[in-house]
PDB file of N, CA and C in Angstrom:
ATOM      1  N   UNK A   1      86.226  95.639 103.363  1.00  0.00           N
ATOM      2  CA  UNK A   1      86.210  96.132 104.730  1.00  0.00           C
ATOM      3  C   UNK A   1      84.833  95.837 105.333  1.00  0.00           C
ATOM      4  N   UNK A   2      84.905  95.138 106.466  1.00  0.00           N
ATOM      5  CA  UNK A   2      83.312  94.756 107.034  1.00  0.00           C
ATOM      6  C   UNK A   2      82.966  95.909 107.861  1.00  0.00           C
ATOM      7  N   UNK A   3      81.679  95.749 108.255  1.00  0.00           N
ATOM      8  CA  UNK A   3      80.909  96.625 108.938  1.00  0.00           C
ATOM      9  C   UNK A   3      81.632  97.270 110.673  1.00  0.00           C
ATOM     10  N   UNK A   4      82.210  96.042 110.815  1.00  0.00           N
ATOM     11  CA  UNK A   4      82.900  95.919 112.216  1.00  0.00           C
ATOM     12  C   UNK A   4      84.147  96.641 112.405  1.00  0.00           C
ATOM     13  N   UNK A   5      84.857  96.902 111.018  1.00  0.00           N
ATOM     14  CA  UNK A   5      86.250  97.679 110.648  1.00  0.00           C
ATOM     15  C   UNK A   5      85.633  98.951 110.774  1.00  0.00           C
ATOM     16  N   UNK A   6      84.775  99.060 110.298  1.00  0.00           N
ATOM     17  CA  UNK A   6      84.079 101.060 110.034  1.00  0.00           C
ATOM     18  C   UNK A   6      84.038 101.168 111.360  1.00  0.00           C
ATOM     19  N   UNK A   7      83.047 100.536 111.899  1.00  0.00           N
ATOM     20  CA  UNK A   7      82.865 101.056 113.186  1.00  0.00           C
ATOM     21  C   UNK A   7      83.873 101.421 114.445  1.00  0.00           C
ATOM     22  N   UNK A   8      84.518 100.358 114.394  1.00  0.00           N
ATOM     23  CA  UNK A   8      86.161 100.642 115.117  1.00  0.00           C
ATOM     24  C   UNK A   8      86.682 101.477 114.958  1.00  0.00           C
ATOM     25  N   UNK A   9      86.647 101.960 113.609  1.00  0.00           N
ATOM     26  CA  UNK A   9      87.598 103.339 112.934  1.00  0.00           C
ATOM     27  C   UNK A   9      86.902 104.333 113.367  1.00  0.00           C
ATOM     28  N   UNK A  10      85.491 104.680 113.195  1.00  0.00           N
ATOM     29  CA  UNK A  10      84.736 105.644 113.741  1.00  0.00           C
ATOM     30  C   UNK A  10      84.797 105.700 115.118  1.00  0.00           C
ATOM     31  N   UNK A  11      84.430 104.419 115.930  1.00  0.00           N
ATOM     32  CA  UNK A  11      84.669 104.895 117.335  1.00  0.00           C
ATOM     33  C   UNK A  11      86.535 105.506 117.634  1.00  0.00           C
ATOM     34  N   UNK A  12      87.658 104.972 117.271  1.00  0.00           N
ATOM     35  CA  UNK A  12      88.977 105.335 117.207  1.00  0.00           C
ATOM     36  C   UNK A  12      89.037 106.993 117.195  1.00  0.00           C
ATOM     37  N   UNK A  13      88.535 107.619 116.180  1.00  0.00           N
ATOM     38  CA  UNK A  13      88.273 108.687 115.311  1.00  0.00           C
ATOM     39  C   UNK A  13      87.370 109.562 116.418  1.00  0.00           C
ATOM     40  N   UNK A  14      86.021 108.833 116.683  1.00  0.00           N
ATOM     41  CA  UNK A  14      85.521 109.880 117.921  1.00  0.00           C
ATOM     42  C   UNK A  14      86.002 109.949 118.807  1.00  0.00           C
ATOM     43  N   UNK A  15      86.965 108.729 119.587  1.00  0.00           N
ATOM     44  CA  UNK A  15      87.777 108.907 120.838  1.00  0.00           C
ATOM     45  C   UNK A  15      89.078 109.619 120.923  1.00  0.00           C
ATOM     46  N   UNK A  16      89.791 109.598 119.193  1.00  0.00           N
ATOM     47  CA  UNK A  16      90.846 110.748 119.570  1.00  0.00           C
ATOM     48  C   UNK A  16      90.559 112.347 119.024  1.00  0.00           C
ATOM     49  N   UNK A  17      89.015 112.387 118.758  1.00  0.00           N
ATOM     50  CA  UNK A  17      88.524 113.847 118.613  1.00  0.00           C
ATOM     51  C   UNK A  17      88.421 114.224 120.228  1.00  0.00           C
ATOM     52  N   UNK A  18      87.628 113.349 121.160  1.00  0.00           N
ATOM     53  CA  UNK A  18      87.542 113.598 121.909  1.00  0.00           C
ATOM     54  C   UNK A  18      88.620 114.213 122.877  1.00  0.00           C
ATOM     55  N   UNK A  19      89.745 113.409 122.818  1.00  0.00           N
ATOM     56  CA  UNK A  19      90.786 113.411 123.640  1.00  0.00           C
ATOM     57  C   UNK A  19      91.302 115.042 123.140  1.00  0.00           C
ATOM     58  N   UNK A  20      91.572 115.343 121.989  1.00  0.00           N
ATOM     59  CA  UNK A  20      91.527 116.554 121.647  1.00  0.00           C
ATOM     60  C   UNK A  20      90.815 117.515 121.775  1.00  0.00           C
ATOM     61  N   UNK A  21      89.762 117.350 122.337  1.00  0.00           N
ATOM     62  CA  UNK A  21      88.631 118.562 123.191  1.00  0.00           C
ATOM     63  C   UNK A  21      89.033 118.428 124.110  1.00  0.00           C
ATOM     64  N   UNK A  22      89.587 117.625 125.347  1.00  0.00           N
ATOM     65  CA  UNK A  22      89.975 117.769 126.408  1.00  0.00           C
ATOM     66  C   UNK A  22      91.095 118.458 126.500  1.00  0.00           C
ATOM     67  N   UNK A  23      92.112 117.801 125.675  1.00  0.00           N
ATOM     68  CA  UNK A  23      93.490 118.721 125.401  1.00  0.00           C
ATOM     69  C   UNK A  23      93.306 120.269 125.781  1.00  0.00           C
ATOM     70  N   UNK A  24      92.832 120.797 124.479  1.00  0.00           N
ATOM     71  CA  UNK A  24      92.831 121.704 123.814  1.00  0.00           C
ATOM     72  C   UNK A  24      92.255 122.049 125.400  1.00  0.00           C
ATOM     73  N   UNK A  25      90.708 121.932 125.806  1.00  0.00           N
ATOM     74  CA  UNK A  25      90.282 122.516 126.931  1.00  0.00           C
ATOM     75  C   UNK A  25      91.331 122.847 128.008  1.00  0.00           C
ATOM     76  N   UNK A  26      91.968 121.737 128.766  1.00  0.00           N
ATOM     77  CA  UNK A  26      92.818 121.856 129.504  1.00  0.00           C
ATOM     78  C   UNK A  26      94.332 122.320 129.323  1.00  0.00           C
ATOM     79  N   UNK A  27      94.723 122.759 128.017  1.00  0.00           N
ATOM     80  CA  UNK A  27      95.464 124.184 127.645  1.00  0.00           C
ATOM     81  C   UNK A  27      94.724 125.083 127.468  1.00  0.00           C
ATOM     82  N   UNK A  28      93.896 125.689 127.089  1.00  0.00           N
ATOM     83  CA  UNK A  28      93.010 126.641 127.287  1.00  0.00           C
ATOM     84  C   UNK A  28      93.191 127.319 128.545  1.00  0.00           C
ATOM     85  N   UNK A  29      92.148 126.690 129.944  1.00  0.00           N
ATOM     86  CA  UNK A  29      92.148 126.548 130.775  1.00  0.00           C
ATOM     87  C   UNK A  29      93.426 127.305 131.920  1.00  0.00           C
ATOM     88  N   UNK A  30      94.774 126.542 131.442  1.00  0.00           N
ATOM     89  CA  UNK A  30      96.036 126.576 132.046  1.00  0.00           C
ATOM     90  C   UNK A  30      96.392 127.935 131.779  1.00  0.00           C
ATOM     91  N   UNK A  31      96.113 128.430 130.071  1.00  0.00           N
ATOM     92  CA  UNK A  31      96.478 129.620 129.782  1.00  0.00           C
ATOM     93  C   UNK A  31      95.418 130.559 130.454  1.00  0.00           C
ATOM     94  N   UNK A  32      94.767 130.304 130.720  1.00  0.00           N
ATOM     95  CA  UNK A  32      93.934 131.922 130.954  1.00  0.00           C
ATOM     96  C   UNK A  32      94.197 131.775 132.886  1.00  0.00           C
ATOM     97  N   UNK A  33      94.785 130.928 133.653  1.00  0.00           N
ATOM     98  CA  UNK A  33      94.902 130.532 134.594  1.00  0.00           C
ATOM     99  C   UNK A  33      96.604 131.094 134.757  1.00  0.00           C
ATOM    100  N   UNK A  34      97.532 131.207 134.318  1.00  0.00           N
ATOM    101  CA  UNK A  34      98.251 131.627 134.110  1.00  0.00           C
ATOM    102  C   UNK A  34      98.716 133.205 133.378  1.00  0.00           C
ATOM    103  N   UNK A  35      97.729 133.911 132.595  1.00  0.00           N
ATOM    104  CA  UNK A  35      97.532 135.174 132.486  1.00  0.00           C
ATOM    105  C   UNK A  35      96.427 135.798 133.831  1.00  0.00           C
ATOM    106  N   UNK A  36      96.101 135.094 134.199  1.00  0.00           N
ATOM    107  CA  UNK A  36      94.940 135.800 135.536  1.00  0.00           C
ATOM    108  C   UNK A  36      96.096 135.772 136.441  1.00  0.00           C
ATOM    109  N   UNK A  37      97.035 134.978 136.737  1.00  0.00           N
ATOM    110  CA  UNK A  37      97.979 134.860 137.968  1.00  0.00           C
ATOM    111  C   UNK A  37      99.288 135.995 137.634  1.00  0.00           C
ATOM    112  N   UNK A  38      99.451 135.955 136.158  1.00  0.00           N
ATOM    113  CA  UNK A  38     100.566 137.395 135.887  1.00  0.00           C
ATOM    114  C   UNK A  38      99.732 138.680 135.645  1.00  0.00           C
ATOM    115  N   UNK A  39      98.545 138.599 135.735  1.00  0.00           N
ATOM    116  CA  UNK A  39      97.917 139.838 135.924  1.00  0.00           C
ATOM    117  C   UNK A  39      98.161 140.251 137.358  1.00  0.00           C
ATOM    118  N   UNK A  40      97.798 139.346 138.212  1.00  0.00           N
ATOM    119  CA  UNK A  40      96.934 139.552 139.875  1.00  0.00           C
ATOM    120  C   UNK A  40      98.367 139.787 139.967  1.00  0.00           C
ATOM    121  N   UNK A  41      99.726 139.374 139.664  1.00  0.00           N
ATOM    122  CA  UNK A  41     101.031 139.458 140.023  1.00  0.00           C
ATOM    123  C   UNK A  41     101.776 141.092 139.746  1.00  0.00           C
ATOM    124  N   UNK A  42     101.033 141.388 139.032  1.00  0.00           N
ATOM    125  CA  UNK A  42     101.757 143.005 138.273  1.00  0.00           C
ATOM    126  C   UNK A  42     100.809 143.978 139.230  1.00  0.00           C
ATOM    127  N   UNK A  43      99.382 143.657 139.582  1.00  0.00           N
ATOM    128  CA  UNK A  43      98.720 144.422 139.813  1.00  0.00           C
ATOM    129  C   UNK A  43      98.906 144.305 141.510  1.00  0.00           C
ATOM    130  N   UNK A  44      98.993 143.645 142.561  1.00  0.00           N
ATOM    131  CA  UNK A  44      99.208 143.203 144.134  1.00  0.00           C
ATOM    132  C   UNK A  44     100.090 143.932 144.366  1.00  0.00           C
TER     133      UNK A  44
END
């Protein structure tokens, strides 16, 4: 395996960690955006 294979794999590897911090963020996000809106909804 050359030097050029690792690196590909590592960048691959940091770009779908990444994509999974965004994920995760933007469900996060949706959920607490969606319990603030059935809160404000029970409580109005």
């Amino acid at each position: 395996m050359s030097h050029i294979d690792i690196d590909r794999r590592l960048e691959q590897a940091q770009r779908a960690e990444f994509n999974a911090i965004c994920y995760l963020a933007v469900a996060l996000f949706a959920l607490i955006l969606s319990v603030a809106l059935f809160a404000w909804a029970i409580w109005a």
